[in-house]
Protein backbone atom coordinates (compact mmCIF):
# COMPACT_ATOMS: atom_id res chain seq x y z
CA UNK A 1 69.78 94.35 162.84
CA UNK A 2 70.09 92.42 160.28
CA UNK A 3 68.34 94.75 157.60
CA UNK A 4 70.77 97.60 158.84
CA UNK A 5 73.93 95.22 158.21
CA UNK A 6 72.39 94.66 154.56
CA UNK A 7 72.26 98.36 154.38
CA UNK A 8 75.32 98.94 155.44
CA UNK A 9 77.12 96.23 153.18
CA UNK A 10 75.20 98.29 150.40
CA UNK A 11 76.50 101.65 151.30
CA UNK A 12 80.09 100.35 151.08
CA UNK A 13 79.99 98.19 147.82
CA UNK A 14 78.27 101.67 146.30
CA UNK A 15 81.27 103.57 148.07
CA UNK A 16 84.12 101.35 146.39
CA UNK A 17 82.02 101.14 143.25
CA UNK A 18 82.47 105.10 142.95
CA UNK A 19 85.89 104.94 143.97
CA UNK A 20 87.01 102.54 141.11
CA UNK A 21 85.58 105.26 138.57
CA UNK A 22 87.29 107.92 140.02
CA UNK A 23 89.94 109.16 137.07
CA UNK A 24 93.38 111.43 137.85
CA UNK A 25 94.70 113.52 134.83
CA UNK A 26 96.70 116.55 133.51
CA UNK A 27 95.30 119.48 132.41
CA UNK A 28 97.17 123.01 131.19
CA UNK A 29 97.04 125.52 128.56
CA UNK A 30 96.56 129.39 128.31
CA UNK A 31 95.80 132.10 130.53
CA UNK A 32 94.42 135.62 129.65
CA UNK A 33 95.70 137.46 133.45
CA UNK A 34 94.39 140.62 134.06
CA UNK A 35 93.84 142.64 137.51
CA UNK A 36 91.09 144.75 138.24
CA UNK A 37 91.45 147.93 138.39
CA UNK A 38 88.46 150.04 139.99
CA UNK A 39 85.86 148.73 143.32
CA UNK A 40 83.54 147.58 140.99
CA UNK A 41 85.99 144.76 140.00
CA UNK A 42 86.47 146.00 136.25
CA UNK A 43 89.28 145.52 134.28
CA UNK A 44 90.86 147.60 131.26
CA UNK A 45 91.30 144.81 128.33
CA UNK A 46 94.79 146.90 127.30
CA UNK A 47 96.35 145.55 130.44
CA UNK A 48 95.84 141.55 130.09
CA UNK A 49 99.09 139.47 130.10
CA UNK A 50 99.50 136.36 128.44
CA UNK A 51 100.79 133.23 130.74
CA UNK A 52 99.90 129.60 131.19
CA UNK A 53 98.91 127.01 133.99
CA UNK A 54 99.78 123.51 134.42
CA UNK A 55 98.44 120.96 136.63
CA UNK A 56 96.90 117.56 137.50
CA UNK A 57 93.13 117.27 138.20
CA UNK A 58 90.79 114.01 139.27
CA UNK A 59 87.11 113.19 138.27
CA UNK A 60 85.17 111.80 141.12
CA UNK A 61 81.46 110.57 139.79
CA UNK A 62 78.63 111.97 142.18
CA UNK A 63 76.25 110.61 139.73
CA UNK A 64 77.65 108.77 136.57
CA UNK A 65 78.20 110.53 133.38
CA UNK A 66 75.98 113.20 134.94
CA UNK A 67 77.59 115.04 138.33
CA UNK A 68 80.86 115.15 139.04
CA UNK A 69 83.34 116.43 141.76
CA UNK A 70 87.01 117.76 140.19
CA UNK A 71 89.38 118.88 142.45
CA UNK A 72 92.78 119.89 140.93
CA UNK A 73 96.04 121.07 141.71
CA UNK A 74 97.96 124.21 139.76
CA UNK A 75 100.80 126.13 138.77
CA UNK A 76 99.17 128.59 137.70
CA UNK A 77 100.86 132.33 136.13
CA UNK A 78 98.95 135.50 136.64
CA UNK A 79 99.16 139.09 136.51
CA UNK A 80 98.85 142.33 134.44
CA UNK A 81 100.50 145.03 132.24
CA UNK A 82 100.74 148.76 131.80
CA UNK A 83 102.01 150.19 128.39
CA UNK A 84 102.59 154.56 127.27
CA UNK A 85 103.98 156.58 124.87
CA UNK A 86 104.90 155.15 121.50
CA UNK A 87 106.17 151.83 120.93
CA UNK A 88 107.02 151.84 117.53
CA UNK A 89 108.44 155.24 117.59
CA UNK A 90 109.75 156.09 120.73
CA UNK A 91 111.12 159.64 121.64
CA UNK A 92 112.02 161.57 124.67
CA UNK A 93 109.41 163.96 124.13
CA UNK A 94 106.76 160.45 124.14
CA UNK A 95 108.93 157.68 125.38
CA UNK A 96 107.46 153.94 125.53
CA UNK A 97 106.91 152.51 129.59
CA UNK A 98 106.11 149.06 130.14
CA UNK A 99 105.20 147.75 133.96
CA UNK A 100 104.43 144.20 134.20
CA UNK A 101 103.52 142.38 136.98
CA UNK A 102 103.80 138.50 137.14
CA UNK A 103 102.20 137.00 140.09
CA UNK A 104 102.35 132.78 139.85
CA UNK A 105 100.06 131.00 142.47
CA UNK A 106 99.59 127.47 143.49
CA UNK A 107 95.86 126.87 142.88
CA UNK A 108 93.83 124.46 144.28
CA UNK A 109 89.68 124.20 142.33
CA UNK A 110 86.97 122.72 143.93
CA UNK A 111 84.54 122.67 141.23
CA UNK A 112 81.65 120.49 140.41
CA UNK A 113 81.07 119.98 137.13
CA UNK A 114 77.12 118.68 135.37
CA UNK A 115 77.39 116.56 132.11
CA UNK A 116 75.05 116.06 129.17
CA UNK A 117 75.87 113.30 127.30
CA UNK A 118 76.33 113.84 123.67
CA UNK A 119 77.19 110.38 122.36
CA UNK A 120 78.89 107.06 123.39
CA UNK A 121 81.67 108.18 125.48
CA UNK A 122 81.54 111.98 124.86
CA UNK A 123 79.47 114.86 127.00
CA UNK A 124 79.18 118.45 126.79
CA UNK A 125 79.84 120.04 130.59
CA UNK A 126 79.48 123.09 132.61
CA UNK A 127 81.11 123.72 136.37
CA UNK A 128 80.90 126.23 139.29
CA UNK A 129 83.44 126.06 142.18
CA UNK A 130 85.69 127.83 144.62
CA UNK A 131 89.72 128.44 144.05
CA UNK A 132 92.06 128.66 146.81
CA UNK A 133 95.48 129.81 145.69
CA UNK A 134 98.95 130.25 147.64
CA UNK A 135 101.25 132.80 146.33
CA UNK A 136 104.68 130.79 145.45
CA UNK A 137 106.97 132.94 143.02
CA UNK A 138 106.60 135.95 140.53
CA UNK A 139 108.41 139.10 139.00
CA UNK A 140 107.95 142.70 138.19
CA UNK A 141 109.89 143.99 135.04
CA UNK A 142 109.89 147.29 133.51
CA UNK A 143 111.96 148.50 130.10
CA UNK A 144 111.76 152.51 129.32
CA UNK A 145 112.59 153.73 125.71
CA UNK A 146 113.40 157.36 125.17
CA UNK A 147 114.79 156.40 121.71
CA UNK A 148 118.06 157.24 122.61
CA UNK A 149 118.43 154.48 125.56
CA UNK A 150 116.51 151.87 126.91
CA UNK A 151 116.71 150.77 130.35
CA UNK A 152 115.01 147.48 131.54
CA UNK A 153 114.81 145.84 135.18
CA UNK A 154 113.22 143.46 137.32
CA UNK A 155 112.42 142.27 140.45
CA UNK A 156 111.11 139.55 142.44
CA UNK A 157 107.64 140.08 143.84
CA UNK A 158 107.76 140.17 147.56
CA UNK A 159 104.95 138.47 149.60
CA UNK A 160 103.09 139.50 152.98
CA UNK A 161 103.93 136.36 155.26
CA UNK A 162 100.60 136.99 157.20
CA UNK A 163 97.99 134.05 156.93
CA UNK A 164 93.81 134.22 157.55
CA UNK A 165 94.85 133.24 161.45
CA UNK A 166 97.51 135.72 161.36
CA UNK A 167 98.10 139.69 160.24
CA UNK A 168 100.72 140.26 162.15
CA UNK A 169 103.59 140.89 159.75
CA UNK A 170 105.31 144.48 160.68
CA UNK A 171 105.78 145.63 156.90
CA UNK A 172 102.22 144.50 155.75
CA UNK A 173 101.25 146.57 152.71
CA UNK A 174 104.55 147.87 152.23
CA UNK A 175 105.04 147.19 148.32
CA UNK A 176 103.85 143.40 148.79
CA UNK A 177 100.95 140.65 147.68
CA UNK A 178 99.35 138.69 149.61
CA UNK A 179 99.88 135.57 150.53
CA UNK A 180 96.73 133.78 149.95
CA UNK A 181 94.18 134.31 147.46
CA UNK A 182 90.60 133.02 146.59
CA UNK A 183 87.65 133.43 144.71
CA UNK A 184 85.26 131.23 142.46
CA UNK A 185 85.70 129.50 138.65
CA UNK A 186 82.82 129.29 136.00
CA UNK A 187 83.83 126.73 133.57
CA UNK A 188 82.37 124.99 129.86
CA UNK A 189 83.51 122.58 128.07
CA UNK A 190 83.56 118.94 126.49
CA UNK A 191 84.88 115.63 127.32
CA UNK A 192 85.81 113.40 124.27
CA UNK A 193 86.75 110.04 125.47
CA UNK A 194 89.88 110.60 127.82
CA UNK A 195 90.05 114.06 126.35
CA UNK A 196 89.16 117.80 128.07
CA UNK A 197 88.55 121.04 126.05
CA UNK A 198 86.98 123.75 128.39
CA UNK A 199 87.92 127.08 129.32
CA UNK A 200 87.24 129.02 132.14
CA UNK A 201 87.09 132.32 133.98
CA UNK A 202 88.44 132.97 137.38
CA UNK A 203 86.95 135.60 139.21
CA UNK A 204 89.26 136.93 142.50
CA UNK A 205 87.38 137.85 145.75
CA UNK A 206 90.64 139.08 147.49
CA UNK A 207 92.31 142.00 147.07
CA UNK A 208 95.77 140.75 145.98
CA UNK A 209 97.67 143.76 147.40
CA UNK A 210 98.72 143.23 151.19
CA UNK A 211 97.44 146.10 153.37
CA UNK A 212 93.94 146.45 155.71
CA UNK A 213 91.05 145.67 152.86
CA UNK A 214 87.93 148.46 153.51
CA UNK A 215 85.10 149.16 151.30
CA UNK A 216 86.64 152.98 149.62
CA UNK A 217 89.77 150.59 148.47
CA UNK A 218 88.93 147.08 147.54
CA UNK A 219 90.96 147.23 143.92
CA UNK A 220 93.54 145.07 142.52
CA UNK A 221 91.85 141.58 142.27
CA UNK A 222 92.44 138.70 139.65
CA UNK A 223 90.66 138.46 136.98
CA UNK A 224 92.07 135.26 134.70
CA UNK A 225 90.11 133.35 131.43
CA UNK A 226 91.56 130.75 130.87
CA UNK A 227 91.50 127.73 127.76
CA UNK A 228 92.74 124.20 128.86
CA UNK A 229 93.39 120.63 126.79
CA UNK A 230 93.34 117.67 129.91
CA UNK A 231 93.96 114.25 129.37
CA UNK A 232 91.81 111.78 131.76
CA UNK A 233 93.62 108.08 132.54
């Protein structure tokens, strides 16, 4: 009894002892978006967008200065572009299109993240986790140049209000996203002191596009690198 009270007084003090070097933080910086375009999952590199994510992370020690836990918490801008004709020189006979899509996501990582230590208080790290992301907000824009006129537009991105437990929604796939989205991060970088430098690529499991996903039309999935500066308190 009493050597399992010991043990248990032991388990606690190591519990609190991990919780006091828990740190919170903000993290953002630069996102290359793309969407795949094909089943395979492959992209075409003309279509990336540039965009951003923002966002507050913590660093929860599994083993000091070697394992950690980091959960976070994003706003995080996504999507993809389509470009024709000439841009420079636009005619009727070869006008200039531009489609972009803008897709923006609250994200949620779940990556843990090993450490080599490269001096007093600095390490080199890599990381390997799940995202789960919630579909908040985004546009679609297009502009058309004949030369003579240019006509531009936009609209806001609609989004299929089914969930996991629910795909009931009566105009599912009808010109909408999904709600939800998830998929897994790989992730390098280096902690200096209080300070992160890492980037990252997200790789989508979900096709983005509402409708019924099948195996002859699993396209349209996120594809995002991304290159972050964090600040640890």
């Amino acid at each position: 009894m009493r050597k399992k009270l010991i043990l248990s007084f032991a388990a606690l003090a190591f519990s609190f002892a991990a919780m006091s070097q828990v740190r919170v933080g903000v993290k953002g910086g630069w996102n290359l978006a793309n969407i795949s375009t094909r089943n395979d999952g492959s992209t075409d590199d003309n279509k990336a967008l540039s965009r951003y994510h923002i966002g507050v992370i913590a660093d929860m020690p599994l083993i000091k200065n070697i394992l950690s836990f980091q959960p976070g918490v994003y706003y995080s801008s996504k999507g993809a572009k389509v470009e024709s004709g000439n841009k420079d020189n636009p005619s009727v006979a070869d006008p200039y299109a531009k489609y972009t899509t803008n897709p923006q996501y609250i994200e949620i990582p779940l990556n843990f993240v090993g450490k080599v230590p490269i001096g007093a208080d600095s390490r080199l790290f890599a990381g390997v986790g799940p995202y789960f992301a919630f579909g908040v907000a985004g546009k679609n824009k297009y502009t058309v140049n004949t030369g003579v006129a240019k006509t531009e537009g936009s609209s806001s991105i609609k989004w299929d209000d089914d969930t996991p437990f629910n795909t009931g929604d009566p105009d599912q796939g009808l010109n909408k996203y999904k709600r939800f989205d998830w998929g897994g991060n790989l992730m390098v970088g280096a902690e200096l002191s209080h300070f992160i430098v890492s980037a990252q690529y997200g790789l989508g499991f979900s096709k983005i596009l509402s409708g019924q996903d099948s195996s002859s039309d699993d396209k349209a999935k996120n594809r995002v690198f991304s290159v972050s500066l964090g600040y640890l308190f």
